[in-house]
C-alpha atoms as a PDB file:
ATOM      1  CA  UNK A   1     110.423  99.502  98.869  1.00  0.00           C
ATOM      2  CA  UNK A   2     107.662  98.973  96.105  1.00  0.00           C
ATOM      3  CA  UNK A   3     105.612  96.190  96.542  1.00  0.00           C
ATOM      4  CA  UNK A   4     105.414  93.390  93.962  1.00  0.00           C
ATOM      5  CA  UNK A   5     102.500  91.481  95.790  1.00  0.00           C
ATOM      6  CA  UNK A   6      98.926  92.319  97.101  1.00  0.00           C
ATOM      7  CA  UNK A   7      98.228  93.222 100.505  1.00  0.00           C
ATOM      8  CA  UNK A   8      94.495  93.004 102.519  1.00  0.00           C
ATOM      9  CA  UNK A   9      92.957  96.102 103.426  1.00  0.00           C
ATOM     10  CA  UNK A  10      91.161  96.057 106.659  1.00  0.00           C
ATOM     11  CA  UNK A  11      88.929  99.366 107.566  1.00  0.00           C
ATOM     12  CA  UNK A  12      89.120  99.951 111.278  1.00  0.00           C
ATOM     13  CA  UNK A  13      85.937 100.493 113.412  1.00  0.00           C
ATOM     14  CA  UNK A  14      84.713 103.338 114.765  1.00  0.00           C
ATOM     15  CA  UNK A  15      86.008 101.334 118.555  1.00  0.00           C
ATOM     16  CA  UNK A  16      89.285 100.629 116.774  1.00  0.00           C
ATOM     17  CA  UNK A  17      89.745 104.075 115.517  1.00  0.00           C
ATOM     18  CA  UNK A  18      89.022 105.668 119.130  1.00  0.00           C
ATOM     19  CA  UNK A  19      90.653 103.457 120.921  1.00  0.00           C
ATOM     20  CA  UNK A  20      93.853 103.703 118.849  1.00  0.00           C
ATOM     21  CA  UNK A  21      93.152 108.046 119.246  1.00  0.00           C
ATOM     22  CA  UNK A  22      92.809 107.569 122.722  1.00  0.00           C
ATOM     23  CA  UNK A  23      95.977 105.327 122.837  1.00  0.00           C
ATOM     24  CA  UNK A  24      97.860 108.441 121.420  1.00  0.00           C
ATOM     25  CA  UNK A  25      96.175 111.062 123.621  1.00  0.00           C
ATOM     26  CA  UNK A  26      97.334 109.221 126.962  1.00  0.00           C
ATOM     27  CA  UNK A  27     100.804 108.659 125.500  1.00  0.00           C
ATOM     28  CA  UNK A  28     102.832 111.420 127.373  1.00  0.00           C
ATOM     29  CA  UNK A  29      99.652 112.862 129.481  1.00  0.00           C
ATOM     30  CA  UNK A  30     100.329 112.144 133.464  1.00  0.00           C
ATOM     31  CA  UNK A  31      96.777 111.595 133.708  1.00  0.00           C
ATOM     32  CA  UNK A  32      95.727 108.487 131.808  1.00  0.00           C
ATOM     33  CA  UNK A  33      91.817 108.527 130.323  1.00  0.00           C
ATOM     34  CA  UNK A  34      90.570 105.239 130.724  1.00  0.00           C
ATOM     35  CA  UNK A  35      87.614 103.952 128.588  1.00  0.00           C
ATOM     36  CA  UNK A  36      84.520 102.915 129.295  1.00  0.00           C
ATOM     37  CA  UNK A  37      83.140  99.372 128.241  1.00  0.00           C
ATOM     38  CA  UNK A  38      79.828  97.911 127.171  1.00  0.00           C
ATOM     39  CA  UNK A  39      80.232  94.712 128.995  1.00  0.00           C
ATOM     40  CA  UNK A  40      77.960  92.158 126.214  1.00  0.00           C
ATOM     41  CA  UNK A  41      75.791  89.414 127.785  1.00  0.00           C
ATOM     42  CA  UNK A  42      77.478  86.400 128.399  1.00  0.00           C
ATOM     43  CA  UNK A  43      80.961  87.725 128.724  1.00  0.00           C
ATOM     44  CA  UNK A  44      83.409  86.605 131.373  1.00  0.00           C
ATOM     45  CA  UNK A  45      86.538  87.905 133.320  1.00  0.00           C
ATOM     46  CA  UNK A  46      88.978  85.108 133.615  1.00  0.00           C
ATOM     47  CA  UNK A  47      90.465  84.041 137.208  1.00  0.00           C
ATOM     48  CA  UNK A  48      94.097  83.728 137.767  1.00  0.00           C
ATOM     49  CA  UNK A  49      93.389  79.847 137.568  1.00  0.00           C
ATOM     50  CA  UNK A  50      91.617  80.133 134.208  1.00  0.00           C
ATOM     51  CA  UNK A  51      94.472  81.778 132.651  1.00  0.00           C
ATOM     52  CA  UNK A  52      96.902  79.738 133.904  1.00  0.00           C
ATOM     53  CA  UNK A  53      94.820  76.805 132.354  1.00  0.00           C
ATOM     54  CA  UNK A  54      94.685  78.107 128.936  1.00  0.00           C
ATOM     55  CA  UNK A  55      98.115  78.847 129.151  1.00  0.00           C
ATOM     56  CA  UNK A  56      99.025  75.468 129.773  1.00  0.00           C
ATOM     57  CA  UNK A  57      96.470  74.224 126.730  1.00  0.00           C
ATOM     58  CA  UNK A  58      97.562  77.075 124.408  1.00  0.00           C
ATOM     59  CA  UNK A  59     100.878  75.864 124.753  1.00  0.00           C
ATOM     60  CA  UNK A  60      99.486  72.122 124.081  1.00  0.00           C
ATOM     61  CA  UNK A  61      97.819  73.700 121.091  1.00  0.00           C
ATOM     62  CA  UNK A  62     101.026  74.943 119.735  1.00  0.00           C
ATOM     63  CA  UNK A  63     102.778  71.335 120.030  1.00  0.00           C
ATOM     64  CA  UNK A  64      99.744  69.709 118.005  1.00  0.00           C
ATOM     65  CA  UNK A  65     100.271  72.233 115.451  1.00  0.00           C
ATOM     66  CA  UNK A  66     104.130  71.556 115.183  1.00  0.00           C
ATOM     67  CA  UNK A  67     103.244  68.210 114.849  1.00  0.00           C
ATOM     68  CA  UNK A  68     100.880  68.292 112.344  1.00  0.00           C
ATOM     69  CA  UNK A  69      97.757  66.951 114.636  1.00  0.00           C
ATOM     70  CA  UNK A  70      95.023  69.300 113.532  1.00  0.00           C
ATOM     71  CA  UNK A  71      92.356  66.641 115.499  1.00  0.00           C
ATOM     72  CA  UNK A  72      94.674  66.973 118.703  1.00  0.00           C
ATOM     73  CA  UNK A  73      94.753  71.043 118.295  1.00  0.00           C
ATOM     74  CA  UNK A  74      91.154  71.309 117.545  1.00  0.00           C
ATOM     75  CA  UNK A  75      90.316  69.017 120.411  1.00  0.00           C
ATOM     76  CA  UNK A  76      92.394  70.819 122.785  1.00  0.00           C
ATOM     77  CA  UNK A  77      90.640  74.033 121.792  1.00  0.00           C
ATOM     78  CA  UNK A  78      87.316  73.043 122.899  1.00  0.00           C
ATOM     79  CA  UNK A  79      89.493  73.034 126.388  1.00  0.00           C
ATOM     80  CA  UNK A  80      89.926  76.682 126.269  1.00  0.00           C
ATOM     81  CA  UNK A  81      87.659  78.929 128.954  1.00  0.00           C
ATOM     82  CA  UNK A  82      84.809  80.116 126.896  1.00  0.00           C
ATOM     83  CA  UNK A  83      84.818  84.093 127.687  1.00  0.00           C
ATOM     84  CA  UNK A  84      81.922  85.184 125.261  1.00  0.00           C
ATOM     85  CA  UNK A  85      81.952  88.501 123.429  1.00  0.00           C
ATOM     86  CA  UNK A  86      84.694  90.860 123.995  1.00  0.00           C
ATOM     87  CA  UNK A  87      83.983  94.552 125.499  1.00  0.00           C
ATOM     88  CA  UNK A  88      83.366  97.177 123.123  1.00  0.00           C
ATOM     89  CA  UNK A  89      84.811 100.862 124.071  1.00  0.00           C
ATOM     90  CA  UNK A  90      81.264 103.231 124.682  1.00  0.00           C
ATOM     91  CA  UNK A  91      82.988 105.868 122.262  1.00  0.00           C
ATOM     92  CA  UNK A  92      79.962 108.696 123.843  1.00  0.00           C
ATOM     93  CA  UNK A  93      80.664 108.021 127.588  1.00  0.00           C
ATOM     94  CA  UNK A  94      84.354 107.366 127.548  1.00  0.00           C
ATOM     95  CA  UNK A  95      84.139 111.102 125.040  1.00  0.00           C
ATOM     96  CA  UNK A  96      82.639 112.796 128.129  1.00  0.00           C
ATOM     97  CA  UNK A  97      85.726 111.877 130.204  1.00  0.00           C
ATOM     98  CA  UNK A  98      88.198 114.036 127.577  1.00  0.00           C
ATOM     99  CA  UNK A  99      88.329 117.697 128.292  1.00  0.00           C
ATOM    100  CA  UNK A 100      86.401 119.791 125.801  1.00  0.00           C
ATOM    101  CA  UNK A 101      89.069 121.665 124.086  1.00  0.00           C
ATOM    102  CA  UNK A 102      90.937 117.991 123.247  1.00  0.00           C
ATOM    103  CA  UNK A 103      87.800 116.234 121.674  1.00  0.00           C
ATOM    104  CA  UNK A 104      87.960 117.243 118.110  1.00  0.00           C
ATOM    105  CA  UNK A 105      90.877 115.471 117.929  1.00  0.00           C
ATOM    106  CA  UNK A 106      88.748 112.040 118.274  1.00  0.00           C
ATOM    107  CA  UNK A 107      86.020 113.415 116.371  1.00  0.00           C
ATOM    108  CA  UNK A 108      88.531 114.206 113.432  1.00  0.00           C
ATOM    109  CA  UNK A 109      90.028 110.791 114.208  1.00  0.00           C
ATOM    110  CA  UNK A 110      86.545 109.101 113.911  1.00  0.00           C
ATOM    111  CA  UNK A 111      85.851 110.485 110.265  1.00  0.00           C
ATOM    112  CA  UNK A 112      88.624 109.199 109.099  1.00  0.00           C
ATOM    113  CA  UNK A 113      88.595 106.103 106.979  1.00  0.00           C
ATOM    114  CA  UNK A 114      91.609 104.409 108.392  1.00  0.00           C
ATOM    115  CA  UNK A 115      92.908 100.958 107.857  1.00  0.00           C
ATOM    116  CA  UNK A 116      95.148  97.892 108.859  1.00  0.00           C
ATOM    117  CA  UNK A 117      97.171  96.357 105.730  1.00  0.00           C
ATOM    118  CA  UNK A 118      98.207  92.654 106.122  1.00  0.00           C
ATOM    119  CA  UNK A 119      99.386  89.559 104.417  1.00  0.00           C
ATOM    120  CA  UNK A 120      98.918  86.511 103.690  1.00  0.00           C
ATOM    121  CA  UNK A 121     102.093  84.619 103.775  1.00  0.00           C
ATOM    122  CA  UNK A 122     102.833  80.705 102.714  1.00  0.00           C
ATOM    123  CA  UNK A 123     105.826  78.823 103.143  1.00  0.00           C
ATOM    124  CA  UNK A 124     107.435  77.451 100.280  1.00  0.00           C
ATOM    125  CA  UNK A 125     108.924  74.481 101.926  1.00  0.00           C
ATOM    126  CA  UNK A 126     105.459  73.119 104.314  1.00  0.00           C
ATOM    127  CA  UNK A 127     103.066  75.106 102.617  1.00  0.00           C
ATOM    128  CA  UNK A 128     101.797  76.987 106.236  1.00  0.00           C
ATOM    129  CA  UNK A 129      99.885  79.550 105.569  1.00  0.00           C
ATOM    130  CA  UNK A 130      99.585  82.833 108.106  1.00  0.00           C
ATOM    131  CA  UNK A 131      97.823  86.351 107.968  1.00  0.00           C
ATOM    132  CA  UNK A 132     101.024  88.803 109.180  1.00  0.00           C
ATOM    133  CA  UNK A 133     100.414  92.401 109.830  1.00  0.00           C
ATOM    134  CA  UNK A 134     102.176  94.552 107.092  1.00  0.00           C
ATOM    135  CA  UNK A 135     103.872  96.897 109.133  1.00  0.00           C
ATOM    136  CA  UNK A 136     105.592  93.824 110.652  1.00  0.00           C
ATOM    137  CA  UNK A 137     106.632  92.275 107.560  1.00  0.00           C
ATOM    138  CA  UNK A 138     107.611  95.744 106.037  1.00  0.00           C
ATOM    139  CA  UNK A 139     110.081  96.425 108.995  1.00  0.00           C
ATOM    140  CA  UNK A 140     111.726  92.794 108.900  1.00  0.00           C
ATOM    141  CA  UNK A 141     112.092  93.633 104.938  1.00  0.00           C
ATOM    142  CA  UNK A 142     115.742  94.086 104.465  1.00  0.00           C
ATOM    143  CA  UNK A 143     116.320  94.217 100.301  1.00  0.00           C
ATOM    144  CA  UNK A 144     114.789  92.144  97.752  1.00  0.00           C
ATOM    145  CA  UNK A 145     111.319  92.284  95.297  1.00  0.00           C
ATOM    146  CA  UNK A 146     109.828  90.650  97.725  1.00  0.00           C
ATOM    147  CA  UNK A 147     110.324  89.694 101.794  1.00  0.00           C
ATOM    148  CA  UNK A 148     111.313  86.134 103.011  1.00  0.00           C
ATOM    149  CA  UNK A 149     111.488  85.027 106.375  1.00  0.00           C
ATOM    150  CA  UNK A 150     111.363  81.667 108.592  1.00  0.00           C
ATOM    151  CA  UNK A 151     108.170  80.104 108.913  1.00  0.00           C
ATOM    152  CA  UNK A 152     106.881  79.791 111.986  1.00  0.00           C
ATOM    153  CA  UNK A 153     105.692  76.017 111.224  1.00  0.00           C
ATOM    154  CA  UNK A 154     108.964  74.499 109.724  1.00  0.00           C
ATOM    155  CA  UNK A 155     111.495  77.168 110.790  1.00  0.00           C
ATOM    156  CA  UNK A 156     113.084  77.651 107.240  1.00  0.00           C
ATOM    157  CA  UNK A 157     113.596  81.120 105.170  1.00  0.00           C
ATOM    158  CA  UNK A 158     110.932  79.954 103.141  1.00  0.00           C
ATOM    159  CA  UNK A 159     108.001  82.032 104.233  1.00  0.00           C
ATOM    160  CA  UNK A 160     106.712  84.661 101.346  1.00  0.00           C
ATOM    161  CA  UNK A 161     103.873  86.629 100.408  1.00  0.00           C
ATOM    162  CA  UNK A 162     101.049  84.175  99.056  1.00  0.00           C
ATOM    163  CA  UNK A 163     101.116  85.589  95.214  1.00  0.00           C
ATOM    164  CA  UNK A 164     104.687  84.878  95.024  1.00  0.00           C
ATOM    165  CA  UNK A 165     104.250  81.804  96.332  1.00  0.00           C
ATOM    166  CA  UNK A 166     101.632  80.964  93.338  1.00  0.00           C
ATOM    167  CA  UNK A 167     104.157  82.348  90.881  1.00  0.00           C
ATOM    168  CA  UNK A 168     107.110  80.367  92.268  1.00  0.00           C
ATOM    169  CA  UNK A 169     104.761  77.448  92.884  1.00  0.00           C
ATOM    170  CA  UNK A 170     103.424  77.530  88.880  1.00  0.00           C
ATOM    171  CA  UNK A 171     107.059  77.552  87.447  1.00  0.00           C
END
């Protein structure tokens, strides 16, 4: 369906790009390639215990939210098991590990100027506001100029793409 509202265009990183190639590589290989990580200072595994934790305050989170307590959620946050800097993929190591005759296909992949498309959606009714992934909102899309769905903060069929929410919200 044509789109009658703006969507965000996100450029992938090179580690985005080869780790989405290398998804697609291992998807019907028996052997699976796994990558290789720079581990950054600072940056911690959680334990079985720490996840169960944040589980417990994530879901705590969640109830703030639904109550409108932003003080509560942010205070619960600060909670949370400080992990540090995620892993990157080492693209040149993990490279090595592919056979020779299947690496153009992630140096092909790498040169490519690929992208992630979201949205920012807003509720009419509660006015919660929420980047969605296009592809997501595209496949819920039934008919219609535009897609509506519930919002995740009030639960009514209220939740649209953010410029027609300004031109409903300016009428």
């Amino acid at each position: 369906m044509p789109k009658s509202f703006n969507t965000i265009k996100r450029y992938l990183s090179d580690e985005e790009k080869f780790e989405d190639a290398l998804f697609e590589y291992n998807f019907d290989k028996a052997t699976q390639i796994e990558p290789i990580y720079i581990y950054p200072e600072g940056y911690h595994e959680m334990t079985d215990e720490e996840i169960e934790h944040d589980e417990v305050i994530s879901q705590k989170i969640f109830e703030a939210e639904m109550n409108d307590d932003k003080e509560e959620a942010d205070r619960l946050r600060e909670l949370l098991t400080p992990i540090g800097s995620m892993p990157i993929i080492n693209i040149e190591k993990t490279l090595e590990l592919i056979p020779i005759e299947d690496r153009q296909f992630f140096i092909d992949e790498l040169d490519k100027d690929s992208y992630e498309e979201t949205v920012i959606m807003k509720c009419l009714k509660c006015d919660f506001e929420e980047e969605a992934p296009y592809d997501i909102i595209e496949e819920c899309w039934d008919s219609g100029p535009y897609p509506i769905s519930y919002c995740p903060h009030c639960d009514k069929p209220k939740f649209v793409p953010i410029d027609i929410y300004n031109k409903k919200k300016k009428k």
